[in-house]
N, C-alpha and C. Protein backbone atom coordinates (compact mmCIF):
# COMPACT_ATOMS: atom_id res chain seq x y z
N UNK A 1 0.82 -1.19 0.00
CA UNK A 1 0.00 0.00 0.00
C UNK A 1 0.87 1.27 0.00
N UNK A 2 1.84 1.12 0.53
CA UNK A 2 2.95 2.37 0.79
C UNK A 2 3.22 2.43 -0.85
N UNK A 3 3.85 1.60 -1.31
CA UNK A 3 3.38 1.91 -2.88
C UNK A 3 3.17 2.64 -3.64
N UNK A 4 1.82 2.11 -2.89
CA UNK A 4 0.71 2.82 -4.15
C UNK A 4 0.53 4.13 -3.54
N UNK A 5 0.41 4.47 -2.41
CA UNK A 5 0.53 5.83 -2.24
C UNK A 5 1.34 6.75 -2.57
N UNK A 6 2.84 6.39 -2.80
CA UNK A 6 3.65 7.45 -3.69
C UNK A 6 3.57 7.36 -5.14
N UNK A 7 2.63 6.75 -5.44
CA UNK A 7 2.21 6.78 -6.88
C UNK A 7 1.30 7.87 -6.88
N UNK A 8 0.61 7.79 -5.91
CA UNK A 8 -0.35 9.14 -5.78
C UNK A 8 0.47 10.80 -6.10
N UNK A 9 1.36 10.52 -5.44
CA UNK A 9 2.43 11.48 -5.67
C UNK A 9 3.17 11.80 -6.94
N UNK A 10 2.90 11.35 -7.80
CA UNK A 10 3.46 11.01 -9.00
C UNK A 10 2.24 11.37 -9.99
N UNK A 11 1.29 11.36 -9.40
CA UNK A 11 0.18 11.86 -9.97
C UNK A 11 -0.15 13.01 -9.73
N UNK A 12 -0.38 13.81 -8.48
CA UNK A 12 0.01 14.91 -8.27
C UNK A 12 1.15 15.88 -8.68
N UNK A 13 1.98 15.17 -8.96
CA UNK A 13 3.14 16.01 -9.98
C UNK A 13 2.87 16.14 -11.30
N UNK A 14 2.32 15.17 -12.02
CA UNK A 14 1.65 15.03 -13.16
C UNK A 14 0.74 16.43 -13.46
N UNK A 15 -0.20 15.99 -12.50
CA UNK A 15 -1.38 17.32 -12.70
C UNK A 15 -0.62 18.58 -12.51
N UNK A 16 -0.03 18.66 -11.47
CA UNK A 16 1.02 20.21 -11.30
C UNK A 16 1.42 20.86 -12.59
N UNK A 17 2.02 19.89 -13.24
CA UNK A 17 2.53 20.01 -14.49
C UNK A 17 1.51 21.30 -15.88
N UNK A 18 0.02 21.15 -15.47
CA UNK A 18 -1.39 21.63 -16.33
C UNK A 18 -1.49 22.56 -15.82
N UNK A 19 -0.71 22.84 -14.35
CA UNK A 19 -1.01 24.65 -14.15
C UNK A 19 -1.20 25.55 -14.44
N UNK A 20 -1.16 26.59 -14.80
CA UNK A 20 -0.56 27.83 -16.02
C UNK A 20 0.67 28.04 -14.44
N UNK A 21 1.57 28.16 -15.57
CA UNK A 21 3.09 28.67 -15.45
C UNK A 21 3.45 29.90 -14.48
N UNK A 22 2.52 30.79 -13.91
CA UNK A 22 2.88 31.29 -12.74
C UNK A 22 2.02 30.95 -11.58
N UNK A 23 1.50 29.95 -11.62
CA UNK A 23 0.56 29.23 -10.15
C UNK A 23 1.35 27.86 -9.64
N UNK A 24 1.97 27.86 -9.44
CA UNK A 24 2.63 26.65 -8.84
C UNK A 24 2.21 25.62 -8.07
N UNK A 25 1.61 24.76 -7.40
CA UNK A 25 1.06 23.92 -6.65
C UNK A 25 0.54 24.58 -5.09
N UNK A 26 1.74 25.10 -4.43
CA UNK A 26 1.43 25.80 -3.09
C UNK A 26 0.20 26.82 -3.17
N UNK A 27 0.55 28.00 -4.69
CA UNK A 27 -0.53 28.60 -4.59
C UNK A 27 -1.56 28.39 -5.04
N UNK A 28 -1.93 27.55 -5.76
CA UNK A 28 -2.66 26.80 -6.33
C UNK A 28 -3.77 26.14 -5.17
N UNK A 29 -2.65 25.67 -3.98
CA UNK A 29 -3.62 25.00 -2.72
C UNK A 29 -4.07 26.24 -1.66
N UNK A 30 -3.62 27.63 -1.85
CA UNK A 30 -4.08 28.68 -1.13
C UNK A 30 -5.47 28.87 -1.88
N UNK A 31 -5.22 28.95 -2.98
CA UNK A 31 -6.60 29.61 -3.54
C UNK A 31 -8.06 28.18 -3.37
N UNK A 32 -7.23 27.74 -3.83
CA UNK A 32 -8.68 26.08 -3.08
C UNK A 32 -9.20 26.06 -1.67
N UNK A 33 -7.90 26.30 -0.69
CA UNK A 33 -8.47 26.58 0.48
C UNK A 33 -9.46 27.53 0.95
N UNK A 34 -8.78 28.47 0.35
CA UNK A 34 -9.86 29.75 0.37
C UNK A 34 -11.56 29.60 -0.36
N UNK A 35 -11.41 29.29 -1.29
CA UNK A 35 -12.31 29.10 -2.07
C UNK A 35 -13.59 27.84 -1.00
N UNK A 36 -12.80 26.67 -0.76
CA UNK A 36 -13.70 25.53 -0.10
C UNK A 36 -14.24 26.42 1.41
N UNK A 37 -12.98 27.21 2.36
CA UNK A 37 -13.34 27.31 3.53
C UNK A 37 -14.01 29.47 3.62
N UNK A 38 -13.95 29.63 2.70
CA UNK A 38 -13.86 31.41 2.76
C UNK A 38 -12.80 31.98 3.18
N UNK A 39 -12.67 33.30 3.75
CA UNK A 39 -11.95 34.04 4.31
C UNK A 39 -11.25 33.77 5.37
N UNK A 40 -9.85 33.82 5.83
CA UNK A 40 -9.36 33.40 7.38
C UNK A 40 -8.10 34.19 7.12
N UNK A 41 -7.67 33.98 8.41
CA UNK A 41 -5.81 34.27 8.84
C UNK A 41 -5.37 33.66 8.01
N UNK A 42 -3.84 34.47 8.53
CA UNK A 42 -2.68 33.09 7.59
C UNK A 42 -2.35 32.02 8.21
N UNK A 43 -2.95 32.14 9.51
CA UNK A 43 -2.65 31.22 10.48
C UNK A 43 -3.50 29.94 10.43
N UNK A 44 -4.53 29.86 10.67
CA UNK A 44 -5.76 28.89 9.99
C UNK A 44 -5.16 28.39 8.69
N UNK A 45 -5.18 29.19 7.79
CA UNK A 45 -4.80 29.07 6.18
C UNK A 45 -3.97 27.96 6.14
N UNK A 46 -2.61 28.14 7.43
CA UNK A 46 -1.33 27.12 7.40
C UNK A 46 -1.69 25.65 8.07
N UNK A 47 -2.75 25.75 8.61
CA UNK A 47 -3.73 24.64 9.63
C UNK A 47 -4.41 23.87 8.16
N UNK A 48 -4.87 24.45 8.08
CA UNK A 48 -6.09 23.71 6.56
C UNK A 48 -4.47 23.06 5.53
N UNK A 49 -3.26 23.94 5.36
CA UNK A 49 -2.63 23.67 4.32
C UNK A 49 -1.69 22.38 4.88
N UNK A 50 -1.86 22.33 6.02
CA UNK A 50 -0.98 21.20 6.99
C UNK A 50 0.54 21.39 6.59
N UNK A 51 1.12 22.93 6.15
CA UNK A 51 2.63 23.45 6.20
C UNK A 51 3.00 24.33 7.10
N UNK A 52 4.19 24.63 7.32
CA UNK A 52 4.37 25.97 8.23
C UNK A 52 3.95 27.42 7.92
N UNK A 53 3.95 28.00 8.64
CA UNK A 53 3.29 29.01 8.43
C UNK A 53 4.37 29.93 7.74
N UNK A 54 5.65 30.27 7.40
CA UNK A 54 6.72 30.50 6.75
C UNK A 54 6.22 30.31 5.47
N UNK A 55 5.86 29.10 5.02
CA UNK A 55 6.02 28.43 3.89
C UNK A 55 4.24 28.75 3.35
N UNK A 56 3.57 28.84 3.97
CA UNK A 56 2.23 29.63 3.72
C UNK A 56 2.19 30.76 3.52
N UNK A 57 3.12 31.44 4.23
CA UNK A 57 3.05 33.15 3.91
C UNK A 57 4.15 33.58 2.46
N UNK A 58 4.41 32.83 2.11
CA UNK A 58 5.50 32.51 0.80
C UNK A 58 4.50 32.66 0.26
N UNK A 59 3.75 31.23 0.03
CA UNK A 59 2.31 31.33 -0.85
C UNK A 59 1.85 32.46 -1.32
N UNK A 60 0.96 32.90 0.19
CA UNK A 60 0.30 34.19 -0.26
C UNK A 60 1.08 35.05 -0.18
N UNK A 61 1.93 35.54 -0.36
CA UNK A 61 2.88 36.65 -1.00
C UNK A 61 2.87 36.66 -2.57
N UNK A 62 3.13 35.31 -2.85
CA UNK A 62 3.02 34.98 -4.32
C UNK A 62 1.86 35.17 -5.19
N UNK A 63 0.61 34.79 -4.10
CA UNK A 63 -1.01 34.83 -5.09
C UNK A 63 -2.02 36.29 -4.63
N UNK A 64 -0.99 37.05 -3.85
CA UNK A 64 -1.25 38.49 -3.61
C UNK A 64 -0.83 39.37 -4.26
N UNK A 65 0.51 39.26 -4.74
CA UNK A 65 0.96 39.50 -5.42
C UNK A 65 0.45 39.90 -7.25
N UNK A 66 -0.46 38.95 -7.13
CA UNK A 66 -0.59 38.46 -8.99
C UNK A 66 -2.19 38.92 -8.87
N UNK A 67 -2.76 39.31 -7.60
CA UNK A 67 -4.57 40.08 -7.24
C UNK A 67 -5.13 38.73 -7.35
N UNK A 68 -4.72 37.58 -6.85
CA UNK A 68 -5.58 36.93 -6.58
C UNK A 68 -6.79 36.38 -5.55
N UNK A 69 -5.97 37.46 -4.30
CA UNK A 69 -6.13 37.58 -2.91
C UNK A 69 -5.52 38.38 -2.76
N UNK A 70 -6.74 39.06 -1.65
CA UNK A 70 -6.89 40.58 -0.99
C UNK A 70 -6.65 39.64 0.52
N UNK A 71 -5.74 40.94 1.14
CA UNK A 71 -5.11 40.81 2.46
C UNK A 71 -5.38 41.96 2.97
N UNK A 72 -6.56 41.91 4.12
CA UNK A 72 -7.16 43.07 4.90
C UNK A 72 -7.09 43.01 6.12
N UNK A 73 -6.84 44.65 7.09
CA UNK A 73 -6.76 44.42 8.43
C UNK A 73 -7.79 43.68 8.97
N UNK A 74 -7.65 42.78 9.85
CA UNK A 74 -8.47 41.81 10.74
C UNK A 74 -9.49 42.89 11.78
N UNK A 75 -10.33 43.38 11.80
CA UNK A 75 -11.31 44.10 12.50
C UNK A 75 -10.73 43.88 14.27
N UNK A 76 -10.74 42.27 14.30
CA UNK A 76 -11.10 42.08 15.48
C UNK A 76 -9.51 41.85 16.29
N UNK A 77 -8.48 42.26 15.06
CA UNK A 77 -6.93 42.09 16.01
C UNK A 77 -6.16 42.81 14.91
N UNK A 78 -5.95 44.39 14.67
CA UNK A 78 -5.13 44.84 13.76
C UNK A 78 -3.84 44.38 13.34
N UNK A 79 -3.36 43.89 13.91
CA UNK A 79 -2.13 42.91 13.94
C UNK A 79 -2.02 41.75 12.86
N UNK A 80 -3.21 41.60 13.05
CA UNK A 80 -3.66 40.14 11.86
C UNK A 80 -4.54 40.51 10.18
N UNK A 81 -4.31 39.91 9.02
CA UNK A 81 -5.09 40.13 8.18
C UNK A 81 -5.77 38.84 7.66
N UNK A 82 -6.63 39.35 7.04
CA UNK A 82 -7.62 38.00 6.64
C UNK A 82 -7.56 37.99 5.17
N UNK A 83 -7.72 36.75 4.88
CA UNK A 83 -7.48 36.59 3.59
C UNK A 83 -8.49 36.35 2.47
N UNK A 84 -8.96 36.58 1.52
CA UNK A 84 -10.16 36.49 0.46
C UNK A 84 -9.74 36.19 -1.11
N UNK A 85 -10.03 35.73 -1.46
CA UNK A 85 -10.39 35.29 -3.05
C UNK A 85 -11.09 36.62 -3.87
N UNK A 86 -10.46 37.42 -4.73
CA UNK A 86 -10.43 38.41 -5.69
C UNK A 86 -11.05 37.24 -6.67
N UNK A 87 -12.22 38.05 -7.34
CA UNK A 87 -12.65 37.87 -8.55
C UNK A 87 -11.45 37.25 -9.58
N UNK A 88 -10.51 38.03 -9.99
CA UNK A 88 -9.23 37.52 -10.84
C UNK A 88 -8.82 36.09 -9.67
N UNK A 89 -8.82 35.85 -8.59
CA UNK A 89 -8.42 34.43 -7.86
C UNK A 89 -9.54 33.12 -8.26
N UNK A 90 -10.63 33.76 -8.62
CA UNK A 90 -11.72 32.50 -8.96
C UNK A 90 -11.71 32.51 -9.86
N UNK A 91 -11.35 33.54 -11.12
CA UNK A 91 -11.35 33.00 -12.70
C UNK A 91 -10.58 31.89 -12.51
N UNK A 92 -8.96 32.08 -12.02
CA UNK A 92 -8.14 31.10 -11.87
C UNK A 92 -8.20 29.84 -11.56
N UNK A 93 -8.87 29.73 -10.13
CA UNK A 93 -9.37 28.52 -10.33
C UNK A 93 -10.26 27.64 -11.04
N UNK A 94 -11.10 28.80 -11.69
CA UNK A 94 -11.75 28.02 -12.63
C UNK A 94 -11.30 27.98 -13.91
N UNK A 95 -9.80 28.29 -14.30
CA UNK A 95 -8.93 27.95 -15.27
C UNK A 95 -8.55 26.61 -14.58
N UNK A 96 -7.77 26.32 -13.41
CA UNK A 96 -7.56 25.27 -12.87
C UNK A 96 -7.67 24.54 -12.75
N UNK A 97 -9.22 24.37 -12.48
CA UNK A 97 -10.24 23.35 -12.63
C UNK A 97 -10.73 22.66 -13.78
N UNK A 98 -10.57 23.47 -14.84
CA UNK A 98 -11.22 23.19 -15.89
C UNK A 98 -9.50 22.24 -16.44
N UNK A 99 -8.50 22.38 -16.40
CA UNK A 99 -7.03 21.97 -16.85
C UNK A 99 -7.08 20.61 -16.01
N UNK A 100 -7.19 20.67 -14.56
CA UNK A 100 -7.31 19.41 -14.21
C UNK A 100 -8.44 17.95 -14.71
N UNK A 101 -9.18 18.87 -15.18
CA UNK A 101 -10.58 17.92 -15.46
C UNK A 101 -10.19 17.14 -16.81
N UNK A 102 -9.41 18.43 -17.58
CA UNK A 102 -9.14 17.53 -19.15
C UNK A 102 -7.77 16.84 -19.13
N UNK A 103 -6.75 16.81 -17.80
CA UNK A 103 -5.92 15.71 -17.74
C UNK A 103 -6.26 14.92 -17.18
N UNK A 104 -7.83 14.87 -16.30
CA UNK A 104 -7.96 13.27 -15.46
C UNK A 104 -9.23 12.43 -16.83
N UNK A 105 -9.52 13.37 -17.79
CA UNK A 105 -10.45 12.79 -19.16
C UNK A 105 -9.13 12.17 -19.68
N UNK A 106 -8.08 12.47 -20.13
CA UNK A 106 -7.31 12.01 -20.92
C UNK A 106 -6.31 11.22 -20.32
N UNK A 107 -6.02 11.03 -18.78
CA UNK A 107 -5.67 9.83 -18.23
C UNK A 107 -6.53 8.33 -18.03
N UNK A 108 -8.00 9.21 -17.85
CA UNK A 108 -8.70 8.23 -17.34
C UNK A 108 -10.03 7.93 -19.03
N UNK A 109 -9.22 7.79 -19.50
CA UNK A 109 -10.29 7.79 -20.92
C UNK A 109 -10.93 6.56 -21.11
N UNK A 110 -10.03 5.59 -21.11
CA UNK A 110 -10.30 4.47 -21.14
C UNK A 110 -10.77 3.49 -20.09
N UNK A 111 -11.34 4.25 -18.68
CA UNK A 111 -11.98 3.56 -17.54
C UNK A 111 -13.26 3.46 -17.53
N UNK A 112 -14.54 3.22 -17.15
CA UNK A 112 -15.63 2.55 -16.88
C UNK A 112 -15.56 3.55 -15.97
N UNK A 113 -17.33 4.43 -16.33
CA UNK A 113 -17.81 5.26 -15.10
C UNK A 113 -18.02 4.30 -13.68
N UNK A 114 -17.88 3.48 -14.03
CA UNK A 114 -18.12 2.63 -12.74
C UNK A 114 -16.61 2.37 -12.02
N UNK A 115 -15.98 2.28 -12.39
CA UNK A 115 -14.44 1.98 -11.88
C UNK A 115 -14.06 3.55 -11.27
N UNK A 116 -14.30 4.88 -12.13
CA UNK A 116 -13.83 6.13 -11.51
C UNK A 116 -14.99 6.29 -10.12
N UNK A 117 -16.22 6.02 -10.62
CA UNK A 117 -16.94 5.79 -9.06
C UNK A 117 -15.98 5.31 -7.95
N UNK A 118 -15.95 4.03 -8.13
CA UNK A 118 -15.39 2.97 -7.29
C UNK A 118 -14.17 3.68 -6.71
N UNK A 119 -13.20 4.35 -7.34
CA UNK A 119 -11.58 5.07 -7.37
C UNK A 119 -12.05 6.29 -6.24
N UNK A 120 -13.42 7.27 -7.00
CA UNK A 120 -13.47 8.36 -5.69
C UNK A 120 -13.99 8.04 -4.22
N UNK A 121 -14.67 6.70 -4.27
CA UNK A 121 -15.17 6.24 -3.18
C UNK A 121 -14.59 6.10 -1.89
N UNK A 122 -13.46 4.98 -2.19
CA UNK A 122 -12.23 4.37 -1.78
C UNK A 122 -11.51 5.93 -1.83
N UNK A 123 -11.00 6.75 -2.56
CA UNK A 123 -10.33 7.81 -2.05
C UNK A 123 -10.45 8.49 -1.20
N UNK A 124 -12.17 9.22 -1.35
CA UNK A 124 -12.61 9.62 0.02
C UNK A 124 -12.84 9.03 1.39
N UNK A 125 -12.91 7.51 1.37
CA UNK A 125 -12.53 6.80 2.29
C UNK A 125 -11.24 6.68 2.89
N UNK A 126 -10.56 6.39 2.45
CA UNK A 126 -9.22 6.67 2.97
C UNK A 126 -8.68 8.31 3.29
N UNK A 127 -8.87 9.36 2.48
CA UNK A 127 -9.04 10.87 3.19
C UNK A 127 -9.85 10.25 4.68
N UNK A 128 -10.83 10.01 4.89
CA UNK A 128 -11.54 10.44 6.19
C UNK A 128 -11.10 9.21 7.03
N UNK A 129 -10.34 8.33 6.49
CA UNK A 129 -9.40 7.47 7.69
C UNK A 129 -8.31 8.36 8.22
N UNK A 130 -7.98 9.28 7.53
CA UNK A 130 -6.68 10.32 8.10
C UNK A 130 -7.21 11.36 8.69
C-alpha cells in the first residue's frame, strides 16, 4: 500500500505540471483553500494547508501578489489580516479546474464510469481514515 501511495504522488506532480506557469502547486492550494473554507488568517490558512506558516506566507505573497487575494486588516486584532479570493483568484481557479478535469479525461479515458466511481469512493474513504 505504501506503494501505491507514492504513486499518488506522481500523480500529483503530473497534474502540477497543467497549471498555467505562474501558479505553482502551493498557490494553487491557497486559492482552493480559500475558495472551499472562505476568508481566514494566515494562520488557519497554514492549519487547513498542513505546512508551516513561513512556507504559507511565501504562498500568499506569491497569489497576492498576482490580485488573486486581498489581504485586509483583521477588525477584530489589527495585527492580523484575513485573507479572500479576488474575482481575478476564482477566474483562476476556474482555469484550474477546468485543466485538471481535461488531464484526469485524458488519463482516465479508457476507464468505466463505474471503476472512476469505485476510485473516488475508496479515495474519500481513505481521506476520512486520516
Amino acid at each position: 500500500m505504501a506503494g501505491r501511495l507514492t504513486g499518488i504522488g506522481a500523480v500529483k506532480r503530473e497534474l502540477a505540471r497543467d497549471l498555467p506557469p505562474d501558479c505553482p502547486p502551493g498557490a494553487a492550494a491557497v486559492l482552493t483553500v480559500l475558495d472551499r473554507h472562505g476568508e481566514m488568517r494566515l494562520s488557519r490558512l497554514a492549519e487547513y494547508m498542513a505546512v508551516d506558516i513561513s512556507v504559507t506566507s511565501r504562498h500568499v505573497t506569491h497569489v497576492a501578489d498576482r490580485g488573486w487575494i486581498e489581504r485586509e486588516t483583521d477588525p477584530g486584532d489589527g495585527r492580523c489580516r484575513i485573507l479572500r479570493l479576488t474575482p481575478a483568484g476564482r477566474a483562476l481557479l476556474g482555469e484550474i479546474g477546468a485543466r485538471y478535469t481535461a488531464a484526469l479525461q485524458r488519463a482516465l479515458h479508457d476507464w468505466s464510469a463505474q471503476d472512476i466511481d469505485v476510485l473516488n469512493t475508496l479515495l474519500a474513504r481513505l481521506r476520512s481514515s486520516f
